[in-house]
Protein backbone atom coordinates (compact mmCIF):
# COMPACT_ATOMS: atom_id res chain seq x y z
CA UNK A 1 2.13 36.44 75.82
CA UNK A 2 4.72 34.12 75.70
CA UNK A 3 3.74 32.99 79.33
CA UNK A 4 0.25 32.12 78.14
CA UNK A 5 1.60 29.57 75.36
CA UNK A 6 1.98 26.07 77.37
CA UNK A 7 -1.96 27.15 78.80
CA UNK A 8 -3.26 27.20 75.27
CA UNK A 9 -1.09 24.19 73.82
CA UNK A 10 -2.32 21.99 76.55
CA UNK A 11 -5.65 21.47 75.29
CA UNK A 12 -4.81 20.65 72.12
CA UNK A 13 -2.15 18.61 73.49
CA UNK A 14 -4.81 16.76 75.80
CA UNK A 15 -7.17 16.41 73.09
CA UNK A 16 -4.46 14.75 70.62
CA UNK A 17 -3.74 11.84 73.14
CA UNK A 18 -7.73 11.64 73.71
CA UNK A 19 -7.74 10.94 69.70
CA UNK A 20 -5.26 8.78 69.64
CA UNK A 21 -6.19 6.49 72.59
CA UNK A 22 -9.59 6.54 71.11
CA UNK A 23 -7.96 5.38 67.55
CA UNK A 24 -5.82 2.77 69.45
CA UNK A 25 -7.83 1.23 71.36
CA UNK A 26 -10.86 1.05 68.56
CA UNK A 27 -7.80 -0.11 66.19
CA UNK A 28 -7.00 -2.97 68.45
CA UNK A 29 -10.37 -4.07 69.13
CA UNK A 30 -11.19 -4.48 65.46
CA UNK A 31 -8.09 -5.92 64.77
CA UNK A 32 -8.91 -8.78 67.34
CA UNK A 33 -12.08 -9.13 65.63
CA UNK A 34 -11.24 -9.65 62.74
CA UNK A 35 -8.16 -11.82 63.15
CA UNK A 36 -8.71 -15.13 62.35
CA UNK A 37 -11.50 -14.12 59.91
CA UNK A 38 -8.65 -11.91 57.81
CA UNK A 39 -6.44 -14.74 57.93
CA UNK A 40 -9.01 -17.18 56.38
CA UNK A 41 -10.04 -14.37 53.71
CA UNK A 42 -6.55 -13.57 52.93
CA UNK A 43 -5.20 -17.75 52.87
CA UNK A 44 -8.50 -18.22 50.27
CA UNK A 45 -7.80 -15.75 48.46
CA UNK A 46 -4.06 -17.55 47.11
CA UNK A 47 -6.24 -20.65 47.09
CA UNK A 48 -9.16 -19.02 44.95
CA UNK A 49 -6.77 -17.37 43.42
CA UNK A 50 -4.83 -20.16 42.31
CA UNK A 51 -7.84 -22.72 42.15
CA UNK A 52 -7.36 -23.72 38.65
CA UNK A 53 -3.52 -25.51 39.59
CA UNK A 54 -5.33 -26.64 43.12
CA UNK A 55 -6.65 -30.11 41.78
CA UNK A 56 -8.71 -32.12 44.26
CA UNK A 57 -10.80 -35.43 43.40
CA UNK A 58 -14.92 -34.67 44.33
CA UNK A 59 -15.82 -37.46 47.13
CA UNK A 60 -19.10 -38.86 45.67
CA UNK A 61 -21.13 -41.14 48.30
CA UNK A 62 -24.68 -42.64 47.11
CA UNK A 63 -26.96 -43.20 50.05
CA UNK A 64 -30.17 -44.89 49.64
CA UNK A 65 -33.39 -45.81 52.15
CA UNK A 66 -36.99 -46.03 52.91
CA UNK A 67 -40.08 -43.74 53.55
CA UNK A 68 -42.33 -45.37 55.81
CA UNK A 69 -45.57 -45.97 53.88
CA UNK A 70 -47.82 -44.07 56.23
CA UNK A 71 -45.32 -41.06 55.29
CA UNK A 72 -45.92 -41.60 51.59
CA UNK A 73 -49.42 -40.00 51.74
CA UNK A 74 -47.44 -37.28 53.25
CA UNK A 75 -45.92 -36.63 49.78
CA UNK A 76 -48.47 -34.34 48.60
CA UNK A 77 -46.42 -30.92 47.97
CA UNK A 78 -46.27 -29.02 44.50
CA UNK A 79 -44.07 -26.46 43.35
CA UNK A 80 -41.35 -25.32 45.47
CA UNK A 81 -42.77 -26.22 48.75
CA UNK A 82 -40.18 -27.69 51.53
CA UNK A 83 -41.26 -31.76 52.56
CA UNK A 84 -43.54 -31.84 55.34
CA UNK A 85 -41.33 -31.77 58.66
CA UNK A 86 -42.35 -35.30 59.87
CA UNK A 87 -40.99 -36.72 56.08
CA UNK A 88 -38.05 -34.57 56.32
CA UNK A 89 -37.06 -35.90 59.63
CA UNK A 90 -37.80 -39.71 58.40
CA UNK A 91 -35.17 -39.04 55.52
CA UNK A 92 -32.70 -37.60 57.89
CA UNK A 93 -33.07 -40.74 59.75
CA UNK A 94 -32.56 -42.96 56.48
CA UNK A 95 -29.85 -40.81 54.80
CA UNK A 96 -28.01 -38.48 57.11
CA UNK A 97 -29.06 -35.38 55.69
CA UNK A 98 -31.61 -32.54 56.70
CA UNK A 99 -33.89 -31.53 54.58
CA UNK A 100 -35.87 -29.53 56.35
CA UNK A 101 -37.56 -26.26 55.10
CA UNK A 102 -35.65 -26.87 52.18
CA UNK A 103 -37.41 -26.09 48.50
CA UNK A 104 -38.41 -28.92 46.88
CA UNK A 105 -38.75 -29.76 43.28
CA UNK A 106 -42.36 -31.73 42.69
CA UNK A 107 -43.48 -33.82 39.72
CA UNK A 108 -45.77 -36.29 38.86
CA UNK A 109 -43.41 -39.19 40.17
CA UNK A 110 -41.42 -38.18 42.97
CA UNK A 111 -39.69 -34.84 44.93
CA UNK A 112 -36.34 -33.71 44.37
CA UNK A 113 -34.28 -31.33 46.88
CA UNK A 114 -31.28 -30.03 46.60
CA UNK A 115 -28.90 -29.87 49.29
CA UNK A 116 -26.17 -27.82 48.49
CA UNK A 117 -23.65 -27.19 51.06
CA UNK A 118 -20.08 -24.85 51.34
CA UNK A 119 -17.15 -27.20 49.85
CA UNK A 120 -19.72 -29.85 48.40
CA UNK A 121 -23.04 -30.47 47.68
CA UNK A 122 -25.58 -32.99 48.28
CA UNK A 123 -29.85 -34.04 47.34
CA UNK A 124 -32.71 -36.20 47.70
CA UNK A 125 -34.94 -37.55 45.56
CA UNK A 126 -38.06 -39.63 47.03
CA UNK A 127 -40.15 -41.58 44.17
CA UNK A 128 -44.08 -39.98 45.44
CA UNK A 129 -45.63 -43.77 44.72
CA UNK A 130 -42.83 -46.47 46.81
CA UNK A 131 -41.00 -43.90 48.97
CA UNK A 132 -37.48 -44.71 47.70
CA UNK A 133 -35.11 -42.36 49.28
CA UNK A 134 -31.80 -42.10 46.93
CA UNK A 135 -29.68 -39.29 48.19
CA UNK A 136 -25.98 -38.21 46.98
CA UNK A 137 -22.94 -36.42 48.69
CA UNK A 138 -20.07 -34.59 46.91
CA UNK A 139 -17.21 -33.72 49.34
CA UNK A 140 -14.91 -31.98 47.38
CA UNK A 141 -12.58 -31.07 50.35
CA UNK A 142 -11.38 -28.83 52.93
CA UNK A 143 -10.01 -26.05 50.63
CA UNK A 144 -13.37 -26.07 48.62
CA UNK A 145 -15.08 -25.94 51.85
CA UNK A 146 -12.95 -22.72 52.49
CA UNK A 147 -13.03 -21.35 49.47
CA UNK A 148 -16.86 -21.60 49.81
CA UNK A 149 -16.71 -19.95 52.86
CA UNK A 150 -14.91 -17.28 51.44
CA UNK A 151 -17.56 -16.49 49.02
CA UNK A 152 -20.15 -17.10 51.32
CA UNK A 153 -21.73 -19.87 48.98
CA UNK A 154 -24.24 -22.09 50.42
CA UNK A 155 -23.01 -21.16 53.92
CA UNK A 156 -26.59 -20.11 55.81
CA UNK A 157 -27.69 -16.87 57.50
CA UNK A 158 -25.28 -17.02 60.42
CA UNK A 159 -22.44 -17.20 58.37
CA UNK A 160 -23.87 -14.32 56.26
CA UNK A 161 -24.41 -12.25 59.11
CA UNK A 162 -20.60 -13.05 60.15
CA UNK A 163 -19.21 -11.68 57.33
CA UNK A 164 -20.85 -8.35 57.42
CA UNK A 165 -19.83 -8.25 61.03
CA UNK A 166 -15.97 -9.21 60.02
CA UNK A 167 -16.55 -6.09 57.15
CA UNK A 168 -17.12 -3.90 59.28
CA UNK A 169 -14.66 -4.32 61.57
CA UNK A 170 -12.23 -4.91 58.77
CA UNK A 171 -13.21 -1.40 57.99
CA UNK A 172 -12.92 0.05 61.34
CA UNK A 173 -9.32 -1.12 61.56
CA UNK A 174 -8.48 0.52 57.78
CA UNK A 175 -9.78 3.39 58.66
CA UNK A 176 -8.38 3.83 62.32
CA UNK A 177 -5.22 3.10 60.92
CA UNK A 178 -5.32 5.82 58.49
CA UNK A 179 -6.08 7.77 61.39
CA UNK A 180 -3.01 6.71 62.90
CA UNK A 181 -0.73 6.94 60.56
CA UNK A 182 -1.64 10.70 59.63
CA UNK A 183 -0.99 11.46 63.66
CA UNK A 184 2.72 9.92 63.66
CA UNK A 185 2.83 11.27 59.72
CA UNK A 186 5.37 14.31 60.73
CA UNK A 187 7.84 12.19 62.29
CA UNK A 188 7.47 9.56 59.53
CA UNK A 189 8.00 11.38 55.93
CA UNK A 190 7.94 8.01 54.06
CA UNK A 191 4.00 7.53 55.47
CA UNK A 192 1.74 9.43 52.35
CA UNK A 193 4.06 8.21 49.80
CA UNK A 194 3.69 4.61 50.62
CA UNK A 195 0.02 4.83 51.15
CA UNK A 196 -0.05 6.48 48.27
CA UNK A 197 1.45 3.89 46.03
CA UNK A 198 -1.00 1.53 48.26
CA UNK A 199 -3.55 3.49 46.39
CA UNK A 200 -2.31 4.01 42.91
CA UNK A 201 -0.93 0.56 42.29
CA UNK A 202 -4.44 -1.33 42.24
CA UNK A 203 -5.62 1.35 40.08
CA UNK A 204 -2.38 1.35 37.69
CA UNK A 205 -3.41 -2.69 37.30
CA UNK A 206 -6.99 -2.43 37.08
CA UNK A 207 -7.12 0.20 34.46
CA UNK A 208 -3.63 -0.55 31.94
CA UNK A 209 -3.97 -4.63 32.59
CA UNK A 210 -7.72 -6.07 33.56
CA UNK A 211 -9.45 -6.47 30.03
């Protein structure tokens, strides 16, 4: 009986260190992943955090140009429908910015789009009868820009897509983690009552002190 022992422990034994290669090797991965995404979540989250004592002076900049006048019969849109692309690439070429497939706002007298961008936020207007371009940038700086990022505010579709990718790995590193810690828990005694108090504490705050 006693000779049969080691034979039986060595499966277990050999599927324990198949676990925790597994849970090392997917906690490393998603830790390089998510690296320097973390580190700009977790810096913008002091700055959001502390955004009210974070003053910073909006950059305003007013552009202005010039449709040519073939392209003002072009400006025959209503509702929320984006400038024809041939309009949209004569106002990049006036103003600097791209309007394209953008929704515009029409009325009688000219076309209004909005620009807005992370850490800023721009438009155009174009009067529908002359073809006046008058456009305006707000820069309100790098941590706004991050912050914005952070939030994922007026950052496009790739950026959107990024941060579910950076979620999930965020939560494939939590959770492989946990898996690592309760392997190494026996030799560790202090492991469940720090995650533990991991847990409780943000519940302890948001119940007694978030009103």
């Amino acid at each position: 009986m006693n000779a049969e022992t080691p034979v039986r422990a060595a499966p277990r034994k050999n599927l324990r260190s198949f676990w925790m290669r597994q849970f090392i090797t997917w906690h490393w991965i998603s830790a390089a992943i998510s690296l320097a995404a973390m580190l700009l979540f977790a810096v913008t989250g002091i700055t959001l955090n502390h955004a009210a004592t974070i003053s910073a002076e909006p950059k305003v900049t007013q552009r202005s140009g010039q449709l040519p006048a073939p392209l003002v019969r072009r400006l025959t849109g209503n509702g929320a429908e984006p400038l024809a692309p041939v309009v949209a690439d004569a106002v990049e070429n006036a103003v600097g910015l791209d309007a394209r497939g953008r929704p515009g706002e029409w009325s009688e007298g000219e076309v209004y789009v909005a620009l807005p961008r992370p850490g800023g936020d721009a438009w155009v207007s174009i009067d529908r009868t002359t073809g006046a371009i008058q456009a305006e940038v707000t820069d309100r700086g790098w941590i706004a820009w991050a912050n914005d990022l952070h939030k994922g505010r007026n950052s496009g579709s790739a950026w959107f897509w990024f941060i579910d990718v950076f979620a999930v790995a965020c939560v494939v590193f939590s959770i492989t983690g946990l898996l690592l810690l309760y392997m190494h828990a026996r030799r560790r005694p202090s492991t469940w009552p720090i995650v533990a108090a991991g847990l409780v504490l943000p519940l302890i705050l948001a119940i007694f002190f978030i009103h």
